[in-house]
Protein backbone atom coordinates (compact mmCIF):
# COMPACT_ATOMS: atom_id res chain seq x y z
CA UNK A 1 -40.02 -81.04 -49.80
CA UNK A 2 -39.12 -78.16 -52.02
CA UNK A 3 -40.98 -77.84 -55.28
CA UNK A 4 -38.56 -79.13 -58.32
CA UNK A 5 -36.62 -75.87 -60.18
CA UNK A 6 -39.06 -76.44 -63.22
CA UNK A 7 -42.21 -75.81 -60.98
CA UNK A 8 -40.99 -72.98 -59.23
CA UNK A 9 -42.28 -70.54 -62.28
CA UNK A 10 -45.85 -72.67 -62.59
CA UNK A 11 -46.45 -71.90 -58.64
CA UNK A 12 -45.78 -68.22 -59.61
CA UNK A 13 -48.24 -68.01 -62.46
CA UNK A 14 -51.06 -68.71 -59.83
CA UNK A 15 -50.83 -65.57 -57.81
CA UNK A 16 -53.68 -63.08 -59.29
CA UNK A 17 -55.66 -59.87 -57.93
CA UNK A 18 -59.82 -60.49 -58.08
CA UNK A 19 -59.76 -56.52 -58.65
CA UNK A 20 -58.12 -56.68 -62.09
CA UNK A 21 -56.75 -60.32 -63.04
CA UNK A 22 -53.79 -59.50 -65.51
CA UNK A 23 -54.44 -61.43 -68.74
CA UNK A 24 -51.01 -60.78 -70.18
CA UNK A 25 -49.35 -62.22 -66.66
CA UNK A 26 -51.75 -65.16 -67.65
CA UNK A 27 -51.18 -65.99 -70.99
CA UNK A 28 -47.61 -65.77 -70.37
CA UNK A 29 -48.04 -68.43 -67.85
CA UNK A 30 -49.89 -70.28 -70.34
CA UNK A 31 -47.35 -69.66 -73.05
CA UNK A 32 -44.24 -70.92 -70.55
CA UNK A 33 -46.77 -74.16 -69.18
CA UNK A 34 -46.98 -74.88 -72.78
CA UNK A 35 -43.27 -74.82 -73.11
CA UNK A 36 -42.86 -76.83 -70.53
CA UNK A 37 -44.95 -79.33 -71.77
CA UNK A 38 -43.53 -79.76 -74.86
CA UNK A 39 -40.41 -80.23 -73.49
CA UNK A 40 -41.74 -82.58 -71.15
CA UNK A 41 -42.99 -84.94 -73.50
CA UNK A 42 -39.50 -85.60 -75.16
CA UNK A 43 -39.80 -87.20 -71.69
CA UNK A 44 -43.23 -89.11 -71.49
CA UNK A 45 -44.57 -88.70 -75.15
CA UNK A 46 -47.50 -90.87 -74.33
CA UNK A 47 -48.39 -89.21 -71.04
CA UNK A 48 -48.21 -85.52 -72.09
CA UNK A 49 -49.86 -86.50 -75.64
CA UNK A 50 -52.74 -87.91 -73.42
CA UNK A 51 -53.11 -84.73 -71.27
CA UNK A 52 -53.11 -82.19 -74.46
CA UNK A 53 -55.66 -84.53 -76.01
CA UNK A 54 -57.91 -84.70 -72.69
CA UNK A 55 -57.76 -80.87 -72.66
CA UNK A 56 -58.24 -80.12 -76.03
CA UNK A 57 -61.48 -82.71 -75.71
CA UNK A 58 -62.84 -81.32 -72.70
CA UNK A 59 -62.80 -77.64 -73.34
CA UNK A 60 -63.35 -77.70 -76.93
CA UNK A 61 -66.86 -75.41 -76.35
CA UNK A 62 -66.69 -72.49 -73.78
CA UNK A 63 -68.64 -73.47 -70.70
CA UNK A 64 -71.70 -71.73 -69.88
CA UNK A 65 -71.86 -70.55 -66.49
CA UNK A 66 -74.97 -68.52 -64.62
CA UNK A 67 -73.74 -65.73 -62.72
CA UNK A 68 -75.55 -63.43 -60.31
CA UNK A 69 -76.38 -59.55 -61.57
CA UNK A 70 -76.96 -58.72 -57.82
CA UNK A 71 -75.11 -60.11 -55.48
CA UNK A 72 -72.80 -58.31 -54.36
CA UNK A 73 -69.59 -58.01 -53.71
CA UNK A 74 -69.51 -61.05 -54.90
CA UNK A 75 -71.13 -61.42 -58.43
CA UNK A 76 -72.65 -57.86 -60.13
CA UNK A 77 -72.87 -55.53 -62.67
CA UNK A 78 -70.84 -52.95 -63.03
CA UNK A 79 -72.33 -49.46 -64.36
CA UNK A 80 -71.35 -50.24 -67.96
CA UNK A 81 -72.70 -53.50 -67.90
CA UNK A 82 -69.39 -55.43 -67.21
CA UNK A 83 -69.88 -58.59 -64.76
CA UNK A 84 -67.47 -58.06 -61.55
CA UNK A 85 -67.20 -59.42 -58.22
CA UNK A 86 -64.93 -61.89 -56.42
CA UNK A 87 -66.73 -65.03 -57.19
CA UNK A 88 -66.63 -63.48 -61.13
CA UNK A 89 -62.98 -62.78 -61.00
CA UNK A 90 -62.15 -66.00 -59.36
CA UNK A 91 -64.52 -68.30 -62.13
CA UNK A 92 -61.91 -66.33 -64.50
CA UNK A 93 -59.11 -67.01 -63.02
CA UNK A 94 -59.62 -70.69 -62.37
CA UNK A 95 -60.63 -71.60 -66.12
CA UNK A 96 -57.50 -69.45 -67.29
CA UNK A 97 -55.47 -71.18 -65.25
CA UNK A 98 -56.52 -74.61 -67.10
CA UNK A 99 -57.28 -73.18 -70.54
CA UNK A 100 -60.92 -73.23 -70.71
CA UNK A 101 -63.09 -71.00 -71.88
CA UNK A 102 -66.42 -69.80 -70.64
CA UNK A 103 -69.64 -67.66 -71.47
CA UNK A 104 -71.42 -65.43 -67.99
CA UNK A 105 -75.22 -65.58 -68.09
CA UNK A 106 -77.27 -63.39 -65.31
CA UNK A 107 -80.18 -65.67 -64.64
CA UNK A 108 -82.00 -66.18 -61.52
CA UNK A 109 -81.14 -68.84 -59.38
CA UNK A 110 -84.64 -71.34 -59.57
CA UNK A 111 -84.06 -71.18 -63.24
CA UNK A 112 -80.37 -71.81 -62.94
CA UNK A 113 -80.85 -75.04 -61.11
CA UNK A 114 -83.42 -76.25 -63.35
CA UNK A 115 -81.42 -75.43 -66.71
CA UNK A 116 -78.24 -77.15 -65.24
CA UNK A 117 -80.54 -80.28 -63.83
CA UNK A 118 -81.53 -80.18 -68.13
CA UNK A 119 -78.11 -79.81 -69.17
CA UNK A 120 -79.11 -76.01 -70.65
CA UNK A 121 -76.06 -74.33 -68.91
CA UNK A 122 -73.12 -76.42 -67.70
CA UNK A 123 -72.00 -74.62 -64.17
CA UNK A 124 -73.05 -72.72 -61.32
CA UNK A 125 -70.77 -71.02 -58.82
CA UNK A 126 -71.38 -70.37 -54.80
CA UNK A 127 -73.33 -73.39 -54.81
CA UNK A 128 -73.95 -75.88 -52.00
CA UNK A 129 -74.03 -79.50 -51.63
CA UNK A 130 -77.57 -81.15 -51.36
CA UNK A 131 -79.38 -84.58 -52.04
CA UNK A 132 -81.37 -83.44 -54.57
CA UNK A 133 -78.68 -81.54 -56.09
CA UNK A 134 -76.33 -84.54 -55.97
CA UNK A 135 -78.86 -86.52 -58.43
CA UNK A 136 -77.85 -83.88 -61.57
CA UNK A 137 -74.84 -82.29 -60.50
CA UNK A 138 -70.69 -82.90 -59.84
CA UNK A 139 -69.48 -80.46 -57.40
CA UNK A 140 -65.59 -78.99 -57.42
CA UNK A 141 -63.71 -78.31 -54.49
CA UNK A 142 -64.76 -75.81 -51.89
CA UNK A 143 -63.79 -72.12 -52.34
CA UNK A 144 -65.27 -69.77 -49.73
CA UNK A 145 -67.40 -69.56 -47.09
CA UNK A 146 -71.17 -68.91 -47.51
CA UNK A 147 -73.25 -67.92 -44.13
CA UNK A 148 -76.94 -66.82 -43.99
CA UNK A 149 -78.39 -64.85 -41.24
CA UNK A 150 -81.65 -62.62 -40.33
CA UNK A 151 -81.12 -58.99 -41.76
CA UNK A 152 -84.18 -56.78 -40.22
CA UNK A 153 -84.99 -53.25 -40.96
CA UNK A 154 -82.43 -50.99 -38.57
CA UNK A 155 -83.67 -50.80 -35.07
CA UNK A 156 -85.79 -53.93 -34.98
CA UNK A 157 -82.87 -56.92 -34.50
CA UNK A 158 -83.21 -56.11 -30.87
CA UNK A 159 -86.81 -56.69 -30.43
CA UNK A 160 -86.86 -60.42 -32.16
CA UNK A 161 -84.49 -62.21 -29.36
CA UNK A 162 -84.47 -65.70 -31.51
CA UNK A 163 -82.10 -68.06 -30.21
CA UNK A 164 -83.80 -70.81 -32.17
CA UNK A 165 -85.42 -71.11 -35.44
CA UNK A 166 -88.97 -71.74 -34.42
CA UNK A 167 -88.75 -67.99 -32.94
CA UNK A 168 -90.03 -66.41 -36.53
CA UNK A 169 -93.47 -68.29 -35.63
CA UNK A 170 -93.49 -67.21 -32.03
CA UNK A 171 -92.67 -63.93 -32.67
CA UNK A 172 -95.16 -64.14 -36.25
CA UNK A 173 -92.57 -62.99 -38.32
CA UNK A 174 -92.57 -63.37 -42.06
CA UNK A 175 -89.13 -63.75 -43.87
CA UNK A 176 -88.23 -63.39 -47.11
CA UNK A 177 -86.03 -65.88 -48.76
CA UNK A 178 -84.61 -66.28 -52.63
CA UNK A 179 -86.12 -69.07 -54.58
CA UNK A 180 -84.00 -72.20 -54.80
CA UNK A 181 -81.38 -71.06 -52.87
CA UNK A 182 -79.83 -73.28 -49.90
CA UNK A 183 -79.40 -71.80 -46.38
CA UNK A 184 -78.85 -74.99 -44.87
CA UNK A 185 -80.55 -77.90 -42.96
CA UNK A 186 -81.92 -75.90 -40.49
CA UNK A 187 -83.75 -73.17 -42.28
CA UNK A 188 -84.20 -75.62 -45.24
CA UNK A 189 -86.74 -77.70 -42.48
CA UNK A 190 -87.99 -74.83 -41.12
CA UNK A 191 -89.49 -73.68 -44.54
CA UNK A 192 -90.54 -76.91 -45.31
CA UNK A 193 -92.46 -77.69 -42.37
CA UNK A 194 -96.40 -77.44 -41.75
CA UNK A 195 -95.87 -74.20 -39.69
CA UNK A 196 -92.77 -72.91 -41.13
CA UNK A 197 -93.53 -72.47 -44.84
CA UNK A 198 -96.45 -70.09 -44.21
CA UNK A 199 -93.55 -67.13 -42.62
CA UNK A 200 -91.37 -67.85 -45.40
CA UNK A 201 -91.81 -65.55 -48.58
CA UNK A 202 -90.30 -66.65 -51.73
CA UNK A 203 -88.13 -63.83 -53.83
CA UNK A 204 -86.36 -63.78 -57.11
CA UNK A 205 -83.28 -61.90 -56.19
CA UNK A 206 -81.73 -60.30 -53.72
CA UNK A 207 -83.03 -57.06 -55.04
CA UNK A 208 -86.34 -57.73 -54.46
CA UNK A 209 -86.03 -58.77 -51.00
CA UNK A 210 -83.90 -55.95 -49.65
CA UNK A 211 -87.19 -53.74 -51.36
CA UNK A 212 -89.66 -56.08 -49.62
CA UNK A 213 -88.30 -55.39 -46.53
CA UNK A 214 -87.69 -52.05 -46.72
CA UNK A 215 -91.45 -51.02 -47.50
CA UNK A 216 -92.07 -53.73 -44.83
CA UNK A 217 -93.68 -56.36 -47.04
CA UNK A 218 -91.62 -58.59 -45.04
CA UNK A 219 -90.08 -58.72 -41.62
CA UNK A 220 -86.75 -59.93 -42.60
CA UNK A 221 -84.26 -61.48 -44.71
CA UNK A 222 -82.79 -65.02 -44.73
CA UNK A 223 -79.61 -64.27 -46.45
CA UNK A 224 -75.85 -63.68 -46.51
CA UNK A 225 -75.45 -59.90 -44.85
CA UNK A 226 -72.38 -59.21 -46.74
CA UNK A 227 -74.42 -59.15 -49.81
CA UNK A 228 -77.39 -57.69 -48.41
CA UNK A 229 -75.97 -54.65 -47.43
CA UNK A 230 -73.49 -54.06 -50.10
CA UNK A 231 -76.52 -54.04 -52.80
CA UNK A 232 -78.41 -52.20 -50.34
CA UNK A 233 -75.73 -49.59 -50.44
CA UNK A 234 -76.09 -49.79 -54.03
CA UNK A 235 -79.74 -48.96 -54.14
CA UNK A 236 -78.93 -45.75 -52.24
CA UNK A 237 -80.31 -47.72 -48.54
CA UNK A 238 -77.40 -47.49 -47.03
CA UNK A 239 -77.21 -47.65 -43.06
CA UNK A 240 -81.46 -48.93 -43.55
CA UNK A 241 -80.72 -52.49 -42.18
CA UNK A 242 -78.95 -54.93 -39.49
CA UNK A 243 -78.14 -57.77 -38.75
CA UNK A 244 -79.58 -60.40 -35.86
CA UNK A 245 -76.80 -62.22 -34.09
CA UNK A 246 -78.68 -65.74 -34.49
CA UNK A 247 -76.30 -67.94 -36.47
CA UNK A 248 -79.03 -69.70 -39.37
CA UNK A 249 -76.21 -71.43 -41.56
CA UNK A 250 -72.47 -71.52 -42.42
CA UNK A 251 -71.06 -73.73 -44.77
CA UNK A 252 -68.32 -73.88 -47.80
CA UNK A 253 -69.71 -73.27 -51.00
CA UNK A 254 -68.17 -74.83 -54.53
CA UNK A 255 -68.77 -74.84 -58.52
CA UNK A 256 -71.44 -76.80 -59.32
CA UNK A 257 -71.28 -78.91 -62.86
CA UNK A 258 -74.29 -80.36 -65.00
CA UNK A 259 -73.83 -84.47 -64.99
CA UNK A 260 -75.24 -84.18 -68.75
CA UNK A 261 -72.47 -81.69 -70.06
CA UNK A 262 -69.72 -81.72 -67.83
CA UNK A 263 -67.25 -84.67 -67.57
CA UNK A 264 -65.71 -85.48 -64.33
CA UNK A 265 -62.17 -84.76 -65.56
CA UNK A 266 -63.10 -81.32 -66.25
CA UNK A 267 -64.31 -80.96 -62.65
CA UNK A 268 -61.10 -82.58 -61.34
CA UNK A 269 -59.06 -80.23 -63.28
CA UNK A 270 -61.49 -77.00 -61.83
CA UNK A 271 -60.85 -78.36 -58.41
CA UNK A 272 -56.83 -78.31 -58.72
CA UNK A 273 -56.94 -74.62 -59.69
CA UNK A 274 -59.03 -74.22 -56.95
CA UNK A 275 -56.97 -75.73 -54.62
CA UNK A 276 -54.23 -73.75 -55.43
CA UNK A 277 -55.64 -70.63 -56.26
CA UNK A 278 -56.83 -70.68 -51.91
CA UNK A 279 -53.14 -70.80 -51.39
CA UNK A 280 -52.37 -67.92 -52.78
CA UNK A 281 -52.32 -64.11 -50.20
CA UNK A 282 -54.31 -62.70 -52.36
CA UNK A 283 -57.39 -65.17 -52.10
CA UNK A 284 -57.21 -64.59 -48.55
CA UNK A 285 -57.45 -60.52 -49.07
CA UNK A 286 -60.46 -61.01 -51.24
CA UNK A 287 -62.40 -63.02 -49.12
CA UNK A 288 -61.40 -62.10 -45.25
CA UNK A 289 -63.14 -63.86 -43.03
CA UNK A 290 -64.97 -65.81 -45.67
CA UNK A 291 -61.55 -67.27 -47.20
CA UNK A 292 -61.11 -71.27 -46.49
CA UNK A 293 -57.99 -72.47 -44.76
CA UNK A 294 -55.08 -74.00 -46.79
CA UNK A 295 -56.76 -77.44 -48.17
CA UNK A 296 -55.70 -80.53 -47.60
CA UNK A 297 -56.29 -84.15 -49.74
CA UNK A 298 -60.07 -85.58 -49.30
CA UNK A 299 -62.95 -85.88 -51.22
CA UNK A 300 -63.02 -82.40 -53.43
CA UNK A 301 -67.24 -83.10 -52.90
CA UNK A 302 -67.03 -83.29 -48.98
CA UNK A 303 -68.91 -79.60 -48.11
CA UNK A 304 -66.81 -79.77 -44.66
CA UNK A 305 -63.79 -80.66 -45.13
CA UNK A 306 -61.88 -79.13 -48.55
């Protein structure tokens, strides 16, 4: 079923560019959804004097929300200090798009999870759904794909042929792998078993590992290669590292809320302008192969299946 003639110009305010969102397409949008809404509530009064009060209430502070400085392409600085990225440009995006505002904090990700557990900072993007995350934290819909593999130095993928996880002992490797950070079940075991957590080095950031293993303080990297070798670029490496074929994790990742700060409304509303934003061409150009299909109705916390 078509969308009614006074939707047509709300589905157009949702199309965007992660390279350089335009903010005076988007407060246009903004200005004409407020239109609409007043004109609307000559309509429903009580609805549409509900919503604007709900809004008002639940974005009445800007959000605080812990970025990455080095993970890039997805969340970095740029040379003058600016914070850029996909993920950035698409937290932007999605709280324009419901009229919230928001404050970017570089912090590393062990401290991240423990400030949002303590209600310090309210959000955390590219985050993945776990039990012990579950206890402090409501999750929004899906938005990309996350995957972690093995990056070695270049030249030595070849000469580790894991096909299974318990490989890094047989082959007494010792990996290198960001505090805090999920790379699913499998690897999450592995580290936390009797023999697995002593070839399993802990690291801050992503910058820190890619140096580890280059002066070959480590063997290799659990991590998403994407990232890896676009800061290793970065750091002048480029060409230095590769990546092993064995497939450690791939799941969707979402925006993770604080249960203390963050009302479940707000997280409803994130996960709408999620939602759409994924339908939009230009998600799909600034992910690729990481982008998730068009979503369907479900359970916006399911990792699997939003």
């Amino acid at each position: 079923m078509p969308p009614a003639p006074y939707l047509k110009p709300v589905m157009s305010c949702f199309r965007f560019r992660f390279a350089g969102i335009h903010r005076s397409s988007l407060k246009k949008c903004g200005n004409w959804l407020f239109a609409l809404l007043v004109s609307l509530s000559f309509v429903t009064p009580v609805a549409s004097s509900a919503a604007a009060a709900t809004q008002n209430t639940l974005c009445s502070e800007p959000l605080r929300v812990r970025v990455s400085g080095d993970y890039f392409p997805f969340s970095h600085q740029a040379p003058g200090g600016k914070l850029i990225g996909a993920d950035v440009e698409l937290v932007r995006t999605v709280f324009d798009l419901i009229n919230c505002p928001i404050e970017l904090e570089i912090m590393p990700f062990k401290r991240a999870i423990v400030e949002l557990s303590q209600g310090n900072i309210d959000m955390v993007p590219f985050a993945s759904i776990t039990e012990h995350r579950s206890k402090f934290a409501h999750y929004s819909a899906s938005y990309r794909n996350e995957l972690a593999r093995l990056i070695f130095r270049n030249g030595e993928a070849d000469t580790h042929p894991i096909s299974e996880i318990d490989d890094i002992i047989d082959h007494q490797l010792i990996v290198g792998h960001e505090r805090s950070s999920y790379r699913g079940r499998l690897f999450d075991s592995f580290m936390r078993s009797d023999a697995g957590q002593h070839h399993v080095f802990h690291t801050t950031t992503t910058t820190e590992g890619i140096r580890m293993l280059e002066t070959g303080r480590i063997d290799a990297l659990v991590e998403m290669p994407s990232a890896v070798m676009g800061v290793a670029n970065r750091m002048g490496l480029e060409g230095e590292f590769e990546v092993h074929p064995f497939p450690v994790w791939e799941e969707p990742v979402h925006f993770m809320f604080s249960q203390q700060t963050v009302p479940a409304q707000l997280v409803d509303a994130v996960s709408a302008a999620i939602r759409q934003v994924r339908r939009t061409e230009d998600y799909k150009v600034a992910f690729g192969h990481l982008a998730l299909p068009v979503p369907t109705t479900g359970d916006p916390s399911a990792p699997l299946m939003d």
